[in-house]
N, C-alpha and C. Protein backbone atom coordinates (compact mmCIF):
# COMPACT_ATOMS: atom_id res chain seq x y z
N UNK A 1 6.68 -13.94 -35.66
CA UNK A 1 6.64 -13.26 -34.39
C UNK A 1 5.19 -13.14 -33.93
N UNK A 2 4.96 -13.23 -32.60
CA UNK A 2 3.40 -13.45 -31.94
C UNK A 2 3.46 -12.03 -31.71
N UNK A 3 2.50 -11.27 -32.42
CA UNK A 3 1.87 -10.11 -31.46
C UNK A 3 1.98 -10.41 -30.33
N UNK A 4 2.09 -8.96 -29.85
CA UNK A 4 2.11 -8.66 -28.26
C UNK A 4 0.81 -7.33 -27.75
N UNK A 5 -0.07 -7.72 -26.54
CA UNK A 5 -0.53 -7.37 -26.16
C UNK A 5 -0.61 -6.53 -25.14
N UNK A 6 0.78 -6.76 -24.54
CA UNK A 6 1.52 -5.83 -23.12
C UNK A 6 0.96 -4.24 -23.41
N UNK A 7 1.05 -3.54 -24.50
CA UNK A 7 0.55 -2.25 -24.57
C UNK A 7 -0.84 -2.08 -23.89
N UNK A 8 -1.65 -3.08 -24.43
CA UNK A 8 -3.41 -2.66 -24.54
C UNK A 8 -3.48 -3.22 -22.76
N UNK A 9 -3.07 -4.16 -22.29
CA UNK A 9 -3.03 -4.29 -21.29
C UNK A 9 -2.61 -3.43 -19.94
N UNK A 10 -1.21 -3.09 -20.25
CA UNK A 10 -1.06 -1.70 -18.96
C UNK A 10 -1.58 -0.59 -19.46
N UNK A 11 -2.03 -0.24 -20.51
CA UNK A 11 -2.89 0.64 -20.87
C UNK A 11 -4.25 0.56 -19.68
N UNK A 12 -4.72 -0.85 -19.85
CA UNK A 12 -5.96 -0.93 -19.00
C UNK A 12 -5.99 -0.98 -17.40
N UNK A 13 -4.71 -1.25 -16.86
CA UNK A 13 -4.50 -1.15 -15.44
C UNK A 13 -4.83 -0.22 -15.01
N UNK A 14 -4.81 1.47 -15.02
CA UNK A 14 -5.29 2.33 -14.15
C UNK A 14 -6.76 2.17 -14.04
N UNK A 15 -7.60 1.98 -15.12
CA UNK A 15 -8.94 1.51 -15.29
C UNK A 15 -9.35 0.43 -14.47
N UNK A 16 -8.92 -0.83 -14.57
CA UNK A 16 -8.59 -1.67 -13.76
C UNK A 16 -8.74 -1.35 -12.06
N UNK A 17 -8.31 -0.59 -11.76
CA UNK A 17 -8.12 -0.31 -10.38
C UNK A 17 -9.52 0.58 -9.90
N UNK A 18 -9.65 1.83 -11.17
CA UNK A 18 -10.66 2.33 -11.15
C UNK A 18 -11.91 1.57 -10.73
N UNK A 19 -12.13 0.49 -11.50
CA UNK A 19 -13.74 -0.43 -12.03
C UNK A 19 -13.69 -1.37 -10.44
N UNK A 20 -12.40 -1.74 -10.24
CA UNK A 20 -12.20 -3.29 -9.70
C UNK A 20 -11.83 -2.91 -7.76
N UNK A 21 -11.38 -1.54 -7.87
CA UNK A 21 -10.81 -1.45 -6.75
C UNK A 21 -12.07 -0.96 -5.71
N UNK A 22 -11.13 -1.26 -4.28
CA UNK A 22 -12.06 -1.50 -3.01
C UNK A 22 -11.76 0.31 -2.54
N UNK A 23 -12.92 1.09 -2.06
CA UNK A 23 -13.00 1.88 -1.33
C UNK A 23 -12.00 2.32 -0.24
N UNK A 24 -10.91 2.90 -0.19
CA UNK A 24 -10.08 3.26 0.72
C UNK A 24 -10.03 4.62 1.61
N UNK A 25 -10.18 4.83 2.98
CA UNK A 25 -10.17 5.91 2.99
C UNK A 25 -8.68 6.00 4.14
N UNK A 26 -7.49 6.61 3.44
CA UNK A 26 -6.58 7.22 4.16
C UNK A 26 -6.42 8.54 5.02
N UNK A 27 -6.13 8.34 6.28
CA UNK A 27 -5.50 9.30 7.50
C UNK A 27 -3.88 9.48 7.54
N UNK A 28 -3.39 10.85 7.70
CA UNK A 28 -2.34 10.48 8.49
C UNK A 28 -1.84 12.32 8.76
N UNK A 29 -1.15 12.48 9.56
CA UNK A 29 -0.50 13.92 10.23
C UNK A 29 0.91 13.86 9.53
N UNK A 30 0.31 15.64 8.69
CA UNK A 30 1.59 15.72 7.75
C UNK A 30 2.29 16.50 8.31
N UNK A 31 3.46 16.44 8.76
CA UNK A 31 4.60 17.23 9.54
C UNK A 31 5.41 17.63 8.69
N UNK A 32 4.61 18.67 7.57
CA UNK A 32 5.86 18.85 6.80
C UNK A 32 6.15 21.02 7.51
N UNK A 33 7.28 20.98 7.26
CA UNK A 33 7.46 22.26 8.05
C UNK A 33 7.80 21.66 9.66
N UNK A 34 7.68 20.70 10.26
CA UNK A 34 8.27 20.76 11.81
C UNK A 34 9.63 20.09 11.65
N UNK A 35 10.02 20.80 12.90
CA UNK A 35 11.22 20.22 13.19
C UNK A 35 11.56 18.98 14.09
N UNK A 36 12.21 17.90 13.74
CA UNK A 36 12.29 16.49 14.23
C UNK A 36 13.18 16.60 15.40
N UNK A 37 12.77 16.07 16.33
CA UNK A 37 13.41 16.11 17.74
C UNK A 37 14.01 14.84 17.89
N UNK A 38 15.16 14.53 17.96
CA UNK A 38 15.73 13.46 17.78
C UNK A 38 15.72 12.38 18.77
N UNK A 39 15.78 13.66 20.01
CA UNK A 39 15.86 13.28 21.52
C UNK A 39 14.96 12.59 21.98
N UNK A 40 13.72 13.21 21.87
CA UNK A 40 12.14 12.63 21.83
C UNK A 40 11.47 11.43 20.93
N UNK A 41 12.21 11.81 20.03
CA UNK A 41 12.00 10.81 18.75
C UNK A 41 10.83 11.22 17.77
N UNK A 42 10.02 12.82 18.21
CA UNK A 42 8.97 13.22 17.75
C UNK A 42 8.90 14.67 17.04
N UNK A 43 8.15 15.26 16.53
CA UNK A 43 8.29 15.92 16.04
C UNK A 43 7.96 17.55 16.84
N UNK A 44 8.34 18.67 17.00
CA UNK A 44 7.88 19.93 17.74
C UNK A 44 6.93 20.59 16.99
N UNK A 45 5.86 20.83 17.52
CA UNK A 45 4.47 21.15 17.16
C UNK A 45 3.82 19.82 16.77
N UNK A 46 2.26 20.87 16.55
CA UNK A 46 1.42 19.76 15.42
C UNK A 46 1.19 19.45 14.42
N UNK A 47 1.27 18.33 13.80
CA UNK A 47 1.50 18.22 12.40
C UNK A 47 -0.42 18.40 11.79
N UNK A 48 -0.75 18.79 10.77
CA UNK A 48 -1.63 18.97 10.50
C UNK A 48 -2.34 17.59 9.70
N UNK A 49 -3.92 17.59 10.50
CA UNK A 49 -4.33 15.85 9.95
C UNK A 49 -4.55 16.33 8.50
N UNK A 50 -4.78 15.26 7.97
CA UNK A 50 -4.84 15.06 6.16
C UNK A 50 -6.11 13.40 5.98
N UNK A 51 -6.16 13.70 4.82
CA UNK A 51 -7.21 12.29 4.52
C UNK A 51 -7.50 12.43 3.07
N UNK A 52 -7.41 11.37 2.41
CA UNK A 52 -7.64 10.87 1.03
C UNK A 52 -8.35 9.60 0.68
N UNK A 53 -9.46 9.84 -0.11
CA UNK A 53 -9.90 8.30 -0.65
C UNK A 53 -9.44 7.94 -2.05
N UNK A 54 -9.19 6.66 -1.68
CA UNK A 54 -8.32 6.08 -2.72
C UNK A 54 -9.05 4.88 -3.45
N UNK A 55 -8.57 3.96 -4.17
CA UNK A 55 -8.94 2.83 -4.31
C UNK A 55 -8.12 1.75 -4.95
N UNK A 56 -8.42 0.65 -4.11
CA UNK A 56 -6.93 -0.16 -4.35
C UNK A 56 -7.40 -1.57 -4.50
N UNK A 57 -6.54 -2.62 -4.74
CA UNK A 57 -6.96 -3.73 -5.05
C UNK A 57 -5.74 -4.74 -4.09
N UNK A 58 -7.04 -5.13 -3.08
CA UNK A 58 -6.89 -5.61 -2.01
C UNK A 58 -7.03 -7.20 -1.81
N UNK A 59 -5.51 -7.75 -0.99
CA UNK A 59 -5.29 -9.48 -1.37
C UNK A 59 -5.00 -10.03 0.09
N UNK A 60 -5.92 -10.40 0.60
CA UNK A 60 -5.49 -10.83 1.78
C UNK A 60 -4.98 -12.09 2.21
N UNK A 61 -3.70 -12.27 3.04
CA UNK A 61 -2.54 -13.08 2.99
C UNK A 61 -3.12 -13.90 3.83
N UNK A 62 -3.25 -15.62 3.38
CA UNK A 62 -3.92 -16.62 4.13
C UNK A 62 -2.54 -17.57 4.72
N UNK A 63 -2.57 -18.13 6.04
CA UNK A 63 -1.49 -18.97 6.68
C UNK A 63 -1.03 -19.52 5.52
N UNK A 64 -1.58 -20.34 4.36
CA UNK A 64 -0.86 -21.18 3.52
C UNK A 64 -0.53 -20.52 2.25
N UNK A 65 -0.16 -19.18 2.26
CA UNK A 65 0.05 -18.46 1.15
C UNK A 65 1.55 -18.34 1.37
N UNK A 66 2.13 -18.91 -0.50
CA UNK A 66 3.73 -18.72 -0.82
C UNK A 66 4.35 -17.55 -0.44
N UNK A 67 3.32 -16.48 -0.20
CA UNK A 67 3.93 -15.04 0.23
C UNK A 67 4.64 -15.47 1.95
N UNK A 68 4.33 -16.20 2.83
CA UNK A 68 4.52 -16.61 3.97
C UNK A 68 6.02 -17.05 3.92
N UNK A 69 6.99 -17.24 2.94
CA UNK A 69 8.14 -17.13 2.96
C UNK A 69 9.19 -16.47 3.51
N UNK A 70 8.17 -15.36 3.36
CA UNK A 70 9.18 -13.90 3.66
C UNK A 70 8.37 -13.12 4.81
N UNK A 71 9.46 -13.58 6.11
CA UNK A 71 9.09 -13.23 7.45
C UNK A 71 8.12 -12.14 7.92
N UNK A 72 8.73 -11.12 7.35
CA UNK A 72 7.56 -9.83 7.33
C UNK A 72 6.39 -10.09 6.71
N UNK A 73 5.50 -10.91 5.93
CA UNK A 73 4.45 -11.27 5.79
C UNK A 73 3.36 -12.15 6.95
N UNK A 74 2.58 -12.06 7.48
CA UNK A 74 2.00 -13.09 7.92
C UNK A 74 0.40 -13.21 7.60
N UNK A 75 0.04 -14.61 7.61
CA UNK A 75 -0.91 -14.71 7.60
C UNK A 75 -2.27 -13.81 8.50
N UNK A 76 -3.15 -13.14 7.44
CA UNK A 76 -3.98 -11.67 8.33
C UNK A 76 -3.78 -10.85 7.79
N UNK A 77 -2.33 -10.48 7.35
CA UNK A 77 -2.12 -9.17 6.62
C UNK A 77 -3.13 -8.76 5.51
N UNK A 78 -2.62 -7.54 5.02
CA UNK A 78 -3.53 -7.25 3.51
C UNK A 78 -1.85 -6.96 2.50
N UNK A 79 -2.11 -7.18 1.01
CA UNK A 79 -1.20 -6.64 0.09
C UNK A 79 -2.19 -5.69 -0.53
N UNK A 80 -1.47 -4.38 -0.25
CA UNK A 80 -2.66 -3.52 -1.19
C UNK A 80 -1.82 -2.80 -2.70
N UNK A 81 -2.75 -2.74 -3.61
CA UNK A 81 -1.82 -2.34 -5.08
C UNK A 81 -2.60 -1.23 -5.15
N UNK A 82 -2.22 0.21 -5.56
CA UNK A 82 -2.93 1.25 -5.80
C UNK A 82 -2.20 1.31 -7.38
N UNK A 83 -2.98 2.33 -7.73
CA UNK A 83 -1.99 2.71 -8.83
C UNK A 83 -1.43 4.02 -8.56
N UNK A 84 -0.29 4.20 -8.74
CA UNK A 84 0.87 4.82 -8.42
C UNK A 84 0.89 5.51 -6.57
N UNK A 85 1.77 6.06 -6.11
CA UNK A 85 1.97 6.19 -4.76
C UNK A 85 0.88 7.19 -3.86
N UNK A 86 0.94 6.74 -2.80
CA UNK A 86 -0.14 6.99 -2.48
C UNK A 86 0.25 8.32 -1.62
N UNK A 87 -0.13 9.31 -1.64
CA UNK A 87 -0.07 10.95 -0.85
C UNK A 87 0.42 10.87 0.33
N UNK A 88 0.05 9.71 0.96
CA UNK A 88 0.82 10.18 2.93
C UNK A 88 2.18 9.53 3.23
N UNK A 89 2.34 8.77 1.76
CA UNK A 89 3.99 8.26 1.54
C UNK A 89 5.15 9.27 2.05
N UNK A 90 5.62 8.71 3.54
CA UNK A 90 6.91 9.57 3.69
C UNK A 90 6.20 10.33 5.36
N UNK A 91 5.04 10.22 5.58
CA UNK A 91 4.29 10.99 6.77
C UNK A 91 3.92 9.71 7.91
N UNK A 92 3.52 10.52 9.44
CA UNK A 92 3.83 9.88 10.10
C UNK A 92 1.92 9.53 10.53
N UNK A 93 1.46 8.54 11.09
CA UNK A 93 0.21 8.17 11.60
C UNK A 93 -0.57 7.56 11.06
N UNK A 94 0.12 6.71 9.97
CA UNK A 94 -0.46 6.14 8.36
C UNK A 94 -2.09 5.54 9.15
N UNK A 95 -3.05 5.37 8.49
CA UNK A 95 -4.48 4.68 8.97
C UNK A 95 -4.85 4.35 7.97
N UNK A 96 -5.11 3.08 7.21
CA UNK A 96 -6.19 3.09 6.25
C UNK A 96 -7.54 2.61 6.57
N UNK A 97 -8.44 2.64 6.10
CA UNK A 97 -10.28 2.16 6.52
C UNK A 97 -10.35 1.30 5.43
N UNK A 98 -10.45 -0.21 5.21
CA UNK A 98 -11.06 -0.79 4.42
C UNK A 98 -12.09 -1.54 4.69
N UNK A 99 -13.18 -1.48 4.37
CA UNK A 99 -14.05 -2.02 4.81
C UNK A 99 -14.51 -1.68 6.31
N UNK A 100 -14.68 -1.05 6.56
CA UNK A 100 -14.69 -0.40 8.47
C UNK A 100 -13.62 -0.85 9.07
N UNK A 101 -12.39 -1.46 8.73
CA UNK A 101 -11.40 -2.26 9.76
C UNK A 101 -10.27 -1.22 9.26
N UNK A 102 -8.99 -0.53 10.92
CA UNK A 102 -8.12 -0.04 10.41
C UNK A 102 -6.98 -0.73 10.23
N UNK A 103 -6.07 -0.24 9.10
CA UNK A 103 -5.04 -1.08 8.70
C UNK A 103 -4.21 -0.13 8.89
N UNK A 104 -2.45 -0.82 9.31
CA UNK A 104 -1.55 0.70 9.70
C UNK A 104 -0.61 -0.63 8.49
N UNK A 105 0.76 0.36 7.96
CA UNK A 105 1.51 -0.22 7.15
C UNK A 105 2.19 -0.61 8.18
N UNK A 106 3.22 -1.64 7.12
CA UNK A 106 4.51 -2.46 7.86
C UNK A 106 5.38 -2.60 6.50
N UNK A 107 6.83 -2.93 6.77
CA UNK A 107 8.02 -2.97 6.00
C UNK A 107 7.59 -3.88 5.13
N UNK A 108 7.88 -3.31 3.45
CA UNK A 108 7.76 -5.04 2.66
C UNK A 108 9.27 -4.46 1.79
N UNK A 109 10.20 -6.14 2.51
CA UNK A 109 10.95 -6.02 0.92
C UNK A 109 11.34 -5.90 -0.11
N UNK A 110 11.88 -5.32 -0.82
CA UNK A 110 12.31 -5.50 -2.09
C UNK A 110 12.32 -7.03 -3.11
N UNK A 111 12.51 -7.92 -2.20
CA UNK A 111 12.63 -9.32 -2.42
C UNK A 111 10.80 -9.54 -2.74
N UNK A 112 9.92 -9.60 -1.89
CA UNK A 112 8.81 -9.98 -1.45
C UNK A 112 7.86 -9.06 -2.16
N UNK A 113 8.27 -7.97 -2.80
CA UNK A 113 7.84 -7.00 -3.84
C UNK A 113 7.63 -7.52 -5.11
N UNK A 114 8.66 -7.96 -5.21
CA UNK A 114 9.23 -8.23 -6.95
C UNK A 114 8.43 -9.94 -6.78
N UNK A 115 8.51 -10.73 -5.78
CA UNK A 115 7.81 -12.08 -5.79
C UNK A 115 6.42 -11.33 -6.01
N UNK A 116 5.50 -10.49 -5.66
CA UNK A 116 4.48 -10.10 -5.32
C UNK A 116 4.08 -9.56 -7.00
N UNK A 117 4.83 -8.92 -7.80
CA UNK A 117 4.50 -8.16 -8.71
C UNK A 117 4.91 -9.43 -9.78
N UNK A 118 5.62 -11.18 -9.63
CA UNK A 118 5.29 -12.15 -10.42
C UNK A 118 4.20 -12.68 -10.71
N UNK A 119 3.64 -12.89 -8.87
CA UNK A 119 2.66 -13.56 -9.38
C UNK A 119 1.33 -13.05 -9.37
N UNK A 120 1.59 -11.23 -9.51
CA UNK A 120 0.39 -10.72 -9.99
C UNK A 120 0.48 -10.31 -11.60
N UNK A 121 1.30 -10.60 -12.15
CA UNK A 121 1.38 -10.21 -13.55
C UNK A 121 2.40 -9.58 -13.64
N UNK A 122 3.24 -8.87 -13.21
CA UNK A 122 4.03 -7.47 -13.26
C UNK A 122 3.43 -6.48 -13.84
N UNK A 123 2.79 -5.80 -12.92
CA UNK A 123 1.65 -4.70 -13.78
C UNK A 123 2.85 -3.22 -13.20
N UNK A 124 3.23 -2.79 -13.93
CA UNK A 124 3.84 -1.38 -13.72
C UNK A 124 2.85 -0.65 -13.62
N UNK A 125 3.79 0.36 -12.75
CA UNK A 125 2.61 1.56 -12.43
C UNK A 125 2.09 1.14 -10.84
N UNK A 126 1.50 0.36 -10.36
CA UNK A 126 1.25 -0.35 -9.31
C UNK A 126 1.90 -0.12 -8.41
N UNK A 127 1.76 0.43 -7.33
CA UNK A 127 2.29 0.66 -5.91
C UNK A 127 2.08 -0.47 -4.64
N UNK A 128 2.90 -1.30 -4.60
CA UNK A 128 2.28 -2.46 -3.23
C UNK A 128 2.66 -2.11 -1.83
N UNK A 129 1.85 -2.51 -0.86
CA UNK A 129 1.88 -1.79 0.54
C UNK A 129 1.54 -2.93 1.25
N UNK A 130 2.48 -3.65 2.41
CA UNK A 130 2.26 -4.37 3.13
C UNK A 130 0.92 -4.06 4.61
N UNK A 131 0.27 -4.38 4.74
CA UNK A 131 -0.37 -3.90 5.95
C UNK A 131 -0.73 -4.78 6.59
N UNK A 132 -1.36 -4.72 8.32
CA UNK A 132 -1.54 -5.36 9.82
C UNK A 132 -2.61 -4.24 10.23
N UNK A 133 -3.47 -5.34 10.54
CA UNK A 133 -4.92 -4.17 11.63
C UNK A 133 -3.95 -3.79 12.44
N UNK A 134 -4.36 -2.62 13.27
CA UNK A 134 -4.41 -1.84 14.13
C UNK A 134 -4.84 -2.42 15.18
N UNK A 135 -3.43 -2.98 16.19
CA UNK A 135 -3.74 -3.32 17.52
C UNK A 135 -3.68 -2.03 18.50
């Protein structure tokens, strides 16, 4: 039987992200406590702003990338991996700052997840987030 190394390895992933990852700084208005107006589609009152720096390890999706399979990807985007979920998960006005440019999220599959976490290794623990600048 071949030793296995999988331990010492996701052992080293939060570190990993620590050493390797890019400067993030997250925005977004937490509406927790308002009430959702269905009618409007918005929320009654103001939700209070919030902000977190993070750091994540950032892959940006080129026209001829296999990720381009799966419609919701396009070439421009970013795939960002944090380690574990990131605080404004579930809140509304998402912003991230990478590098001075803002990035807002977009839908990523389940399908396009699990392709994403092959051909990065399958590192558990890892949170992936589809994102598009801010038009």
């Amino acid at each position: 039987m071949i030793p296995s190394r999988i331990g010492f390895i996701q052992a080293r992933q939060p570190m990993h992200v620590e050493q390797k990852g890019v400067e993030i700084v997250v925005t977004w208005t937490d509406n927790t406590g308002l009430s959702y107006n269905p009618g409007t589609g918005g929320y009654t009152g103001e939700g209070a702003p919030k902000r977190a720096n993070v750091k994540g390890l950032v892959h940006f999706v080129t026209a001829r990338s296999v990720l381009r399979q799966f419609e919701e990807i396009q070439g421009g985007d970013i795939i960002l991996d944090t380690w574990g979920k990131l605080a404004c998960e579930g809140h509304q006005e998402i912003k991230l700052t990478i590098d001075g440019e803002i990035w807002v999220m977009k839908e990523l599959s389940n399908k396009a997840a699990a392709m994403w976490d092959t051909l990065r290794g399958d590192g558990k623990g890892y949170r992936t987030y589809l994102l598009r600048r801010e038009t």
